[in-house]
PDB file of N, CA and C in Angstrom:
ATOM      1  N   UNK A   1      44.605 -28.647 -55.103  1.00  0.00           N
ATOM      2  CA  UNK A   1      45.250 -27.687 -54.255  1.00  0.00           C
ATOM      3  C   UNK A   1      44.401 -27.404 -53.018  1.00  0.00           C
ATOM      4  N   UNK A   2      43.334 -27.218 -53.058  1.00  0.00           N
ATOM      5  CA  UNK A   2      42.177 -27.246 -52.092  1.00  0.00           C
ATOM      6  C   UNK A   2      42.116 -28.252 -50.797  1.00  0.00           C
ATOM      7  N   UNK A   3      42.503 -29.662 -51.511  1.00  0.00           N
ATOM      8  CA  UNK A   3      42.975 -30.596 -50.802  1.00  0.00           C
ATOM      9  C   UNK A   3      43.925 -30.067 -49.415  1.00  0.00           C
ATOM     10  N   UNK A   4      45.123 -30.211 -50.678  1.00  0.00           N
ATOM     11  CA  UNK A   4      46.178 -29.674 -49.479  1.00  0.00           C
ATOM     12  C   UNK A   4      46.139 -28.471 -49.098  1.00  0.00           C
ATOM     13  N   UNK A   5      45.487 -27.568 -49.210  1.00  0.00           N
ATOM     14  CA  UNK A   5      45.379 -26.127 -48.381  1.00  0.00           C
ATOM     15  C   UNK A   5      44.541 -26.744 -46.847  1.00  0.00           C
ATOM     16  N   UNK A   6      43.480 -27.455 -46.959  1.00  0.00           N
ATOM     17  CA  UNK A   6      43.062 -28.556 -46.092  1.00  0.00           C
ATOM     18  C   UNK A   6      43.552 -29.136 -44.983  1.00  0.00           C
ATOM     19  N   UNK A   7      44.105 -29.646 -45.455  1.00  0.00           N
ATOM     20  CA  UNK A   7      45.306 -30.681 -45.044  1.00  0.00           C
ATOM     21  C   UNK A   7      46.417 -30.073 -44.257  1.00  0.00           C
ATOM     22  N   UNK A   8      46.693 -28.992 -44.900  1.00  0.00           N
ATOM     23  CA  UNK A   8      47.742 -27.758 -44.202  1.00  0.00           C
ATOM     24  C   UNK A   8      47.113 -27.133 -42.681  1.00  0.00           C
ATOM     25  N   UNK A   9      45.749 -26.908 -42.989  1.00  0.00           N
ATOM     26  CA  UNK A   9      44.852 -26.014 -41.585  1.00  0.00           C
ATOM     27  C   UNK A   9      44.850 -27.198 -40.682  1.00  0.00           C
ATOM     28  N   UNK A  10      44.354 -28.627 -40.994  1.00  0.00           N
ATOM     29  CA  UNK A  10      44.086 -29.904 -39.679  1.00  0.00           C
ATOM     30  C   UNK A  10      46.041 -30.046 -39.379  1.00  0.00           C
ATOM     31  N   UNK A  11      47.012 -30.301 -39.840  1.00  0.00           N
ATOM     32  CA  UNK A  11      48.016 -30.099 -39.389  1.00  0.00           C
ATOM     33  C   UNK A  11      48.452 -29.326 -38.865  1.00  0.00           C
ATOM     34  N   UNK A  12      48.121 -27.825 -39.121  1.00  0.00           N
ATOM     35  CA  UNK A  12      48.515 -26.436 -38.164  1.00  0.00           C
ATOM     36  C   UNK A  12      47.945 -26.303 -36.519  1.00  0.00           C
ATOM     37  N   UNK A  13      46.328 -27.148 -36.835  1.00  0.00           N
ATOM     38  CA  UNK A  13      45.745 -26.923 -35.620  1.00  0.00           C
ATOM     39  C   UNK A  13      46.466 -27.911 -34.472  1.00  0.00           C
ATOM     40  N   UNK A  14      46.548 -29.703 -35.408  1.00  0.00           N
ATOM     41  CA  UNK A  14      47.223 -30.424 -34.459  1.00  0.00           C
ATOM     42  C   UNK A  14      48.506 -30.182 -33.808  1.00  0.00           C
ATOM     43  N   UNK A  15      49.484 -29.128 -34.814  1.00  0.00           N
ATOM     44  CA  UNK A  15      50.830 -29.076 -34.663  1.00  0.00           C
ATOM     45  C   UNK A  15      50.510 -28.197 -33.081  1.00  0.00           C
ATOM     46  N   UNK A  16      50.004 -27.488 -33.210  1.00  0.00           N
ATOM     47  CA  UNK A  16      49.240 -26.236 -32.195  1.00  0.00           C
ATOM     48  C   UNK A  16      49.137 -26.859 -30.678  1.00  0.00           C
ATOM     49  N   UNK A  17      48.081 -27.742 -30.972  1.00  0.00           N
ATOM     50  CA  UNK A  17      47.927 -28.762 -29.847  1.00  0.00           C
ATOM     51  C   UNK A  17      48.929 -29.229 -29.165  1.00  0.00           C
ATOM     52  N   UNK A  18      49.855 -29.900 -30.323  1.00  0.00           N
ATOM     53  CA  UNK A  18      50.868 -31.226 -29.742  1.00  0.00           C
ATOM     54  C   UNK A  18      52.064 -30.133 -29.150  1.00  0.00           C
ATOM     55  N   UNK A  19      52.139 -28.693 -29.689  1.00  0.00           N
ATOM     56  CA  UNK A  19      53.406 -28.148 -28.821  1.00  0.00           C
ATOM     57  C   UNK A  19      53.455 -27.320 -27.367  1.00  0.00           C
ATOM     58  N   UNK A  20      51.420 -27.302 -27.404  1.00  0.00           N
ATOM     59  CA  UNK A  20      50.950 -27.159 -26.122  1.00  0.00           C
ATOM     60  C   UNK A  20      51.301 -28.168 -25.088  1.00  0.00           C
ATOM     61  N   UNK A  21      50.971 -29.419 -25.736  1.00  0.00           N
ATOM     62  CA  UNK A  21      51.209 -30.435 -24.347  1.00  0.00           C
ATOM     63  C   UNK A  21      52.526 -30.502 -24.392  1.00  0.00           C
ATOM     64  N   UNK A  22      53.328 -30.104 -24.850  1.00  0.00           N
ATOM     65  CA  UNK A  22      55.019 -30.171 -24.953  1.00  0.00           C
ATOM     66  C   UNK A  22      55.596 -29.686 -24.100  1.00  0.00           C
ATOM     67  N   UNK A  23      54.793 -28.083 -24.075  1.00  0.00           N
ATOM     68  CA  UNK A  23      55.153 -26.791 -22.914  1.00  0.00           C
ATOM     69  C   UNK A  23      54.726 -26.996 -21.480  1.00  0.00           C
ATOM     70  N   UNK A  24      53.433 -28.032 -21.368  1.00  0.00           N
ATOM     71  CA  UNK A  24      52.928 -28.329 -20.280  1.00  0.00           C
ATOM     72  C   UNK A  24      53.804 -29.310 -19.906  1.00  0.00           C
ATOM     73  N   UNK A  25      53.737 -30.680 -20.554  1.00  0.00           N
ATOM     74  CA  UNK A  25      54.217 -32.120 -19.843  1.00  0.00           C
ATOM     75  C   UNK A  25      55.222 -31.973 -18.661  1.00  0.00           C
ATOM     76  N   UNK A  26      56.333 -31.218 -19.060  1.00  0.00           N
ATOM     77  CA  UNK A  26      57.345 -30.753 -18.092  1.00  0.00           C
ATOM     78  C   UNK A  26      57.311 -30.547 -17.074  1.00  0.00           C
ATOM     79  N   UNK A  27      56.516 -29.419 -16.578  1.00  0.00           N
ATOM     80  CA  UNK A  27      55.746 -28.828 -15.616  1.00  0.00           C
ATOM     81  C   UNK A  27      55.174 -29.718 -15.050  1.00  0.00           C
ATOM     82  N   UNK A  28      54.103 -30.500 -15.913  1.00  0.00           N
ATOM     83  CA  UNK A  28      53.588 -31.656 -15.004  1.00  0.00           C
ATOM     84  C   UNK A  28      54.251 -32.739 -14.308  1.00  0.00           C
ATOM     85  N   UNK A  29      55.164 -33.348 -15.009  1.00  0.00           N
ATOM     86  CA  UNK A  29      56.007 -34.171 -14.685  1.00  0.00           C
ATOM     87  C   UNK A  29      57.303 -33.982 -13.433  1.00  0.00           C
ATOM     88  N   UNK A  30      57.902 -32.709 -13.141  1.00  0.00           N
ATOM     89  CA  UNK A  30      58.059 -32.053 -11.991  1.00  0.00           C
ATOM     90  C   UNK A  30      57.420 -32.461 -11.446  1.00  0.00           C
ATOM     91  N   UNK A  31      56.221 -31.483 -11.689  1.00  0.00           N
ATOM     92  CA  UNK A  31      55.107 -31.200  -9.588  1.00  0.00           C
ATOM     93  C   UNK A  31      54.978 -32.683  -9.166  1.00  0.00           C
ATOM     94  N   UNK A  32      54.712 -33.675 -10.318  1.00  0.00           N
ATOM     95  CA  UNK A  32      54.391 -35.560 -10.103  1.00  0.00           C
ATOM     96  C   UNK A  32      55.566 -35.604  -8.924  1.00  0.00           C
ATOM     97  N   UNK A  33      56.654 -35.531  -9.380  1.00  0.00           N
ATOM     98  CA  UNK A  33      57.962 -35.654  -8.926  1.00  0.00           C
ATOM     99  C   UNK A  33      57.608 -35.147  -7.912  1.00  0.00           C
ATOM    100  N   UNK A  34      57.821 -33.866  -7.439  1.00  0.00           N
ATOM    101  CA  UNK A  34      57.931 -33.497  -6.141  1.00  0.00           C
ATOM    102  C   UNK A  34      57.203 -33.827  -5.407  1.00  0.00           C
ATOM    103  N   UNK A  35      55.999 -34.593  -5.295  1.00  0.00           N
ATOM    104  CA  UNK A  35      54.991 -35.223  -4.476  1.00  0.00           C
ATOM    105  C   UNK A  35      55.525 -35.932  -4.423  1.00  0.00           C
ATOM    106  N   UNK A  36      55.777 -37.333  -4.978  1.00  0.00           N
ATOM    107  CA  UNK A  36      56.295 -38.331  -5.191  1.00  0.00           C
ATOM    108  C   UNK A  36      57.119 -38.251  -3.638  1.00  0.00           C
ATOM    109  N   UNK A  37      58.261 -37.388  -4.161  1.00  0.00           N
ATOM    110  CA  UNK A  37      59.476 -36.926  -3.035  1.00  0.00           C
ATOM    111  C   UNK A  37      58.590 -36.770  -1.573  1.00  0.00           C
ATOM    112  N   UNK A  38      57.868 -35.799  -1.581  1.00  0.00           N
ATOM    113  CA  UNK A  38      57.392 -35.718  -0.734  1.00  0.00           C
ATOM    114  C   UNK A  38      56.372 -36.521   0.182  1.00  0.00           C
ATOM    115  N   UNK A  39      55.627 -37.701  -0.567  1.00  0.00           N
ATOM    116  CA  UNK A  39      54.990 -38.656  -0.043  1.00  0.00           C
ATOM    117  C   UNK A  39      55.816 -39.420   0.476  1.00  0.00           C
ATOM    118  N   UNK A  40      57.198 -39.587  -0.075  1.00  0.00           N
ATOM    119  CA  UNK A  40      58.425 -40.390  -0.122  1.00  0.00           C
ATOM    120  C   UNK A  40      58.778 -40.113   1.584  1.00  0.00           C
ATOM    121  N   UNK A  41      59.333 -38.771   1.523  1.00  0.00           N
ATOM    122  CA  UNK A  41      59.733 -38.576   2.982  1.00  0.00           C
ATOM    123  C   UNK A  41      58.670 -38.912   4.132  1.00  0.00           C
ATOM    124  N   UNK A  42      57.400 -38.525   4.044  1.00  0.00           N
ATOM    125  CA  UNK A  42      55.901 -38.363   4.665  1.00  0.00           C
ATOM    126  C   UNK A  42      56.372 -40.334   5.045  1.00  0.00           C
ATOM    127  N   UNK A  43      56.180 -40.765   4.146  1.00  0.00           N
ATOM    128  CA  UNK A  43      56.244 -42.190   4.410  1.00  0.00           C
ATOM    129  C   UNK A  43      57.395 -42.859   5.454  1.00  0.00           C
ATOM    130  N   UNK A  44      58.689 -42.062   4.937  1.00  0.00           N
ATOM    131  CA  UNK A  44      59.766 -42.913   5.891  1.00  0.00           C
ATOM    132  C   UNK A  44      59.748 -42.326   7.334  1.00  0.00           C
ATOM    133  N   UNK A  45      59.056 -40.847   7.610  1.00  0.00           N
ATOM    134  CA  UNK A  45      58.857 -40.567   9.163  1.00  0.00           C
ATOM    135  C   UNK A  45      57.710 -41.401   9.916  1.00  0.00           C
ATOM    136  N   UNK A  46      56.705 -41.232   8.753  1.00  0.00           N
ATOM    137  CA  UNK A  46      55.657 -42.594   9.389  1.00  0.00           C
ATOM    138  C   UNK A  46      56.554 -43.668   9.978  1.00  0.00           C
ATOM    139  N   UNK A  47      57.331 -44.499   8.797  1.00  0.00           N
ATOM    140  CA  UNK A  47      57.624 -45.982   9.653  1.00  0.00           C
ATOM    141  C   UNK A  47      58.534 -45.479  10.657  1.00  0.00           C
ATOM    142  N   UNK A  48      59.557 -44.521  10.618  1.00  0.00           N
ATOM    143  CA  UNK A  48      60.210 -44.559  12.092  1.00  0.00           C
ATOM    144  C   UNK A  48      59.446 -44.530  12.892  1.00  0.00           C
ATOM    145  N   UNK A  49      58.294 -43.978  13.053  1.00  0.00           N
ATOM    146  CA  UNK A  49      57.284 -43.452  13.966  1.00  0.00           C
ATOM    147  C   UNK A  49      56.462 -45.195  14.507  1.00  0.00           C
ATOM    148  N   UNK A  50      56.229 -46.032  13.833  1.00  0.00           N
ATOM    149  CA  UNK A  50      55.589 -46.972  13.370  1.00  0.00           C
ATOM    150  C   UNK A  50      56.965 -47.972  14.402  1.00  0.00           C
ATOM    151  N   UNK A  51      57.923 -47.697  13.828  1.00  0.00           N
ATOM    152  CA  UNK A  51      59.585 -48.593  14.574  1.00  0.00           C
ATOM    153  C   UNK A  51      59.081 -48.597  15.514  1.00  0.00           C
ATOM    154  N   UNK A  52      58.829 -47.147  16.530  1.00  0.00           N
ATOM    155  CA  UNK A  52      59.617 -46.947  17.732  1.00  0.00           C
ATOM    156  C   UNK A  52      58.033 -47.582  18.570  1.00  0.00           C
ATOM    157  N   UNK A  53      56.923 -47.462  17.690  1.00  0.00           N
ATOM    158  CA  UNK A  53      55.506 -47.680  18.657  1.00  0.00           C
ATOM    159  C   UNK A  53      55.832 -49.173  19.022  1.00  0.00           C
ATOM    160  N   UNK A  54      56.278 -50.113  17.760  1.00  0.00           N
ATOM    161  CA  UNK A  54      56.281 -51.581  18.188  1.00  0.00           C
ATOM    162  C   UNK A  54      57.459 -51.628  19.056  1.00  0.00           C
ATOM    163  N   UNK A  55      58.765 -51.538  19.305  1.00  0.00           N
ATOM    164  CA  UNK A  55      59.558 -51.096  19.925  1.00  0.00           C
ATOM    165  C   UNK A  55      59.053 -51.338  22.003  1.00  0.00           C
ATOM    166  N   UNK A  56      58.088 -50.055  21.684  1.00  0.00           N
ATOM    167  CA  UNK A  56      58.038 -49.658  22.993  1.00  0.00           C
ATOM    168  C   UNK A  56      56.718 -50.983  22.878  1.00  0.00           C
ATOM    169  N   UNK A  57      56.419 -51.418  22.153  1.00  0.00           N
ATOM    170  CA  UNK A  57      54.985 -52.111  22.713  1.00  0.00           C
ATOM    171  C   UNK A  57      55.658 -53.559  22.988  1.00  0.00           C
ATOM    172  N   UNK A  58      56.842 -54.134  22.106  1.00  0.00           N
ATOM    173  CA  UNK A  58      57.212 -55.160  22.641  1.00  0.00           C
ATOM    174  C   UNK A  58      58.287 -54.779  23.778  1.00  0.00           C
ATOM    175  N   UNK A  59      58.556 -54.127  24.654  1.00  0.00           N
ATOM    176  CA  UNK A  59      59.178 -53.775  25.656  1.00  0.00           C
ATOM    177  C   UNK A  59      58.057 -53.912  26.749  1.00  0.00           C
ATOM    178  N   UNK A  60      56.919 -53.361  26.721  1.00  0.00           N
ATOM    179  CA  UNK A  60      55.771 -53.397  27.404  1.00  0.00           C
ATOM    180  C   UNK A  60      55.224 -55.245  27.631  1.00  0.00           C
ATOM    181  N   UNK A  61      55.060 -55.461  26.488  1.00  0.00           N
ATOM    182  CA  UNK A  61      54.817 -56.986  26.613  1.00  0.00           C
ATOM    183  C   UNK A  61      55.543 -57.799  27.358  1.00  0.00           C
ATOM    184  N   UNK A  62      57.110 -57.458  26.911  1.00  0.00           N
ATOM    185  CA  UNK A  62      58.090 -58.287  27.586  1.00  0.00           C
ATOM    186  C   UNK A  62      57.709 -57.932  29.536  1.00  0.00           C
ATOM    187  N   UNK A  63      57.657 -56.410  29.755  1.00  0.00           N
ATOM    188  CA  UNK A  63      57.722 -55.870  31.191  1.00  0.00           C
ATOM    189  C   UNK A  63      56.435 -56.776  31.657  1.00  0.00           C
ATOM    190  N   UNK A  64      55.030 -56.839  31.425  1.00  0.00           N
ATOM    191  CA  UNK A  64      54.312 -57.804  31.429  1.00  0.00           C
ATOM    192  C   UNK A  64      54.228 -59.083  31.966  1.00  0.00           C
ATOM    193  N   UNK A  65      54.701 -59.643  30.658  1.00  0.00           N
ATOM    194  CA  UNK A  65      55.356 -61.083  30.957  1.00  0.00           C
ATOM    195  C   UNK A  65      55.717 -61.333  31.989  1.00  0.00           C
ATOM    196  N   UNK A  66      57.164 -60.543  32.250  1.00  0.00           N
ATOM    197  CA  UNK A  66      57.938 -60.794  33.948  1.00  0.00           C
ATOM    198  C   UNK A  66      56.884 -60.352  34.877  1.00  0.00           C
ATOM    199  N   UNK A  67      56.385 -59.788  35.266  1.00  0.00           N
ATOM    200  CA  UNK A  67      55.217 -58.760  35.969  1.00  0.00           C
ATOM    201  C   UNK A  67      54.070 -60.628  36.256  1.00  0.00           C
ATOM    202  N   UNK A  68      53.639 -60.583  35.382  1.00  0.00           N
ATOM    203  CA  UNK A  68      52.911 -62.376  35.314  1.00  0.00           C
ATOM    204  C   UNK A  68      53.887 -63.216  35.964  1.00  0.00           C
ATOM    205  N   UNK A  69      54.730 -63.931  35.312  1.00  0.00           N
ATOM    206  CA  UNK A  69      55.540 -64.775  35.884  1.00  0.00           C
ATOM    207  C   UNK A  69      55.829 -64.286  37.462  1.00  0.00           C
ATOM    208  N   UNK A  70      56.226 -63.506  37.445  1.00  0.00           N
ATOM    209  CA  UNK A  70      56.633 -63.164  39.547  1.00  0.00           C
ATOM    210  C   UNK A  70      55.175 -63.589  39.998  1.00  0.00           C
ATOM    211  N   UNK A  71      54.467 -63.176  39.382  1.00  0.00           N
ATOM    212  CA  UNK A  71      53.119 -63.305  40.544  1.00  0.00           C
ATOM    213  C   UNK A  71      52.422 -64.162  40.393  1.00  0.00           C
ATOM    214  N   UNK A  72      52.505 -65.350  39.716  1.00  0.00           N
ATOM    215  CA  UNK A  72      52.335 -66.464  39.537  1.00  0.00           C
ATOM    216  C   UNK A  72      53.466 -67.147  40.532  1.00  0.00           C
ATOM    217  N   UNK A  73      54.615 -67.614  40.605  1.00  0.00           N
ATOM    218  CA  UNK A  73      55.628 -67.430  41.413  1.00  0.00           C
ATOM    219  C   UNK A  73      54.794 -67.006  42.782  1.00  0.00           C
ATOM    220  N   UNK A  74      54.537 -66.067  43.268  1.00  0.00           N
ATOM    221  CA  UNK A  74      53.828 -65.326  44.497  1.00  0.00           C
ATOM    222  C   UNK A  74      52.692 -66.525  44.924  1.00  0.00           C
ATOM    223  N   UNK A  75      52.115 -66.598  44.210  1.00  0.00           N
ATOM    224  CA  UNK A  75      50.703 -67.198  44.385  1.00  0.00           C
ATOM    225  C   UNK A  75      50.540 -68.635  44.470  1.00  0.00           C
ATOM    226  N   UNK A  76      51.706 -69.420  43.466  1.00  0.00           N
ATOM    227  CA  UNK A  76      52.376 -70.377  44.120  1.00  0.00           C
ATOM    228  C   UNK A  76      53.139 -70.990  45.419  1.00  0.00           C
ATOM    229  N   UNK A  77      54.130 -70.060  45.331  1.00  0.00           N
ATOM    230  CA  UNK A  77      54.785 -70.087  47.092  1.00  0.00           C
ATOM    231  C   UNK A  77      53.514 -69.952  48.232  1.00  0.00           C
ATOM    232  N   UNK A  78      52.232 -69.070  47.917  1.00  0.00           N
ATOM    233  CA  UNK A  78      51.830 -68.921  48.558  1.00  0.00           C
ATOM    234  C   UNK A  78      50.574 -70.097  49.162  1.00  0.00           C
ATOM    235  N   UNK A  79      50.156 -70.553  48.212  1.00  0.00           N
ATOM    236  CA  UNK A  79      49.142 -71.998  48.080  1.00  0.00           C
ATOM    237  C   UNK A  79      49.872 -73.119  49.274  1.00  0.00           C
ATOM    238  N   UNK A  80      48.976 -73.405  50.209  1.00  0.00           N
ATOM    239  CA  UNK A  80      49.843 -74.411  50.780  1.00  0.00           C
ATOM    240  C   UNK A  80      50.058 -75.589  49.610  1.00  0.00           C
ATOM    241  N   UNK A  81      51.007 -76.971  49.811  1.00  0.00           N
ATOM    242  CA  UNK A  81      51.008 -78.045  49.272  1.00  0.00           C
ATOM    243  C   UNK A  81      49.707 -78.869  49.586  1.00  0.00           C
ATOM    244  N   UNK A  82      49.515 -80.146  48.891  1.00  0.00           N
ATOM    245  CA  UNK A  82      48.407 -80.622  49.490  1.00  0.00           C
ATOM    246  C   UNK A  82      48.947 -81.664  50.749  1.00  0.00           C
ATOM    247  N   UNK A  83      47.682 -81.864  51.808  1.00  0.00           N
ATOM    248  CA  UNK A  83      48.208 -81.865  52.948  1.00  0.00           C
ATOM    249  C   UNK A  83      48.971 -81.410  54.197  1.00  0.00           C
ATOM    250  N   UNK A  84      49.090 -80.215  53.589  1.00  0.00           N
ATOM    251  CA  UNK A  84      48.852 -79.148  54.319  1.00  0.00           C
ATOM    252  C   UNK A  84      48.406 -78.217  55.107  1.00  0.00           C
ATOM    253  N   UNK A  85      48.308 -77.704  56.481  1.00  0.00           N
ATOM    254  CA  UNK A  85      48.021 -77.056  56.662  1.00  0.00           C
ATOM    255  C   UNK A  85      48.040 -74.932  56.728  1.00  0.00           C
ATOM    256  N   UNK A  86      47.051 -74.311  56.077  1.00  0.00           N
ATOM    257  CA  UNK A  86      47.646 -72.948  55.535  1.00  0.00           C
ATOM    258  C   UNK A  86      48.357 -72.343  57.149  1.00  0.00           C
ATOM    259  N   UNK A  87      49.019 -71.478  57.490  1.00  0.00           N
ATOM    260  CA  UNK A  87      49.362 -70.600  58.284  1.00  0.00           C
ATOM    261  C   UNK A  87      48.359 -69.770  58.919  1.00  0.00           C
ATOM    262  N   UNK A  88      48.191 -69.838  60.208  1.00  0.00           N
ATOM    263  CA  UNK A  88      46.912 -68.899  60.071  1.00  0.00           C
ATOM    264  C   UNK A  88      47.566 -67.289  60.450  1.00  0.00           C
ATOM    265  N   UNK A  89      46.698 -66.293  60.370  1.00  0.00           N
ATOM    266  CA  UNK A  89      47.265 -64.736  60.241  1.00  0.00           C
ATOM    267  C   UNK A  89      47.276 -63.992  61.467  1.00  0.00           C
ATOM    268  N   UNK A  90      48.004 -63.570  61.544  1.00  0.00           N
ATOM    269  CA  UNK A  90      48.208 -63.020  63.552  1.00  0.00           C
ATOM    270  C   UNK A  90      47.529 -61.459  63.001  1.00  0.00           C
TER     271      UNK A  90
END
């Protein structure tokens, strides 16, 4: 009987334990959640944010580009041919 009087107290204490983390898990498992959510949103304003930088940076590149090409163009027209003589400047 001693035995199980025993046996009865290490089961009471574990039972004790296991309906503690029972009352908690919940709670925990929420707040997880709502971060979650909230890293969630945090994240998708980043990449719009992230869209619009490459966006404007390949718009910039492209403006560039043309910006080069004309003045290459410029600097060409402007080179005499060979055998040439340049213009001289009044």
């Amino acid at each position: 009987m001693e035995i199980f009087g025993g046996f009865m107290v290490m089961m009471s204490i574990l039972a004790l334990f296991l309906t503690v983390i029972w009352f908690i898990t919940p709670f925990v498992v929420f707040a997880i959640m709502g971060k979650q959510d909230r890293s969630l949103e945090i994240l998708e304003r980043i990449d719009k944010r992230l869209l619009t930088l490459e966006q404007h940076l390949n718009a910039l590149q492209t403006q560039q580009a043309s910006h080069e090409t004309a003045a290459t163009d410029l600097e060409e027209a402007a080179t005499p041919a060979s055998g040439q003589t340049p213009l001289k400047e009044l």
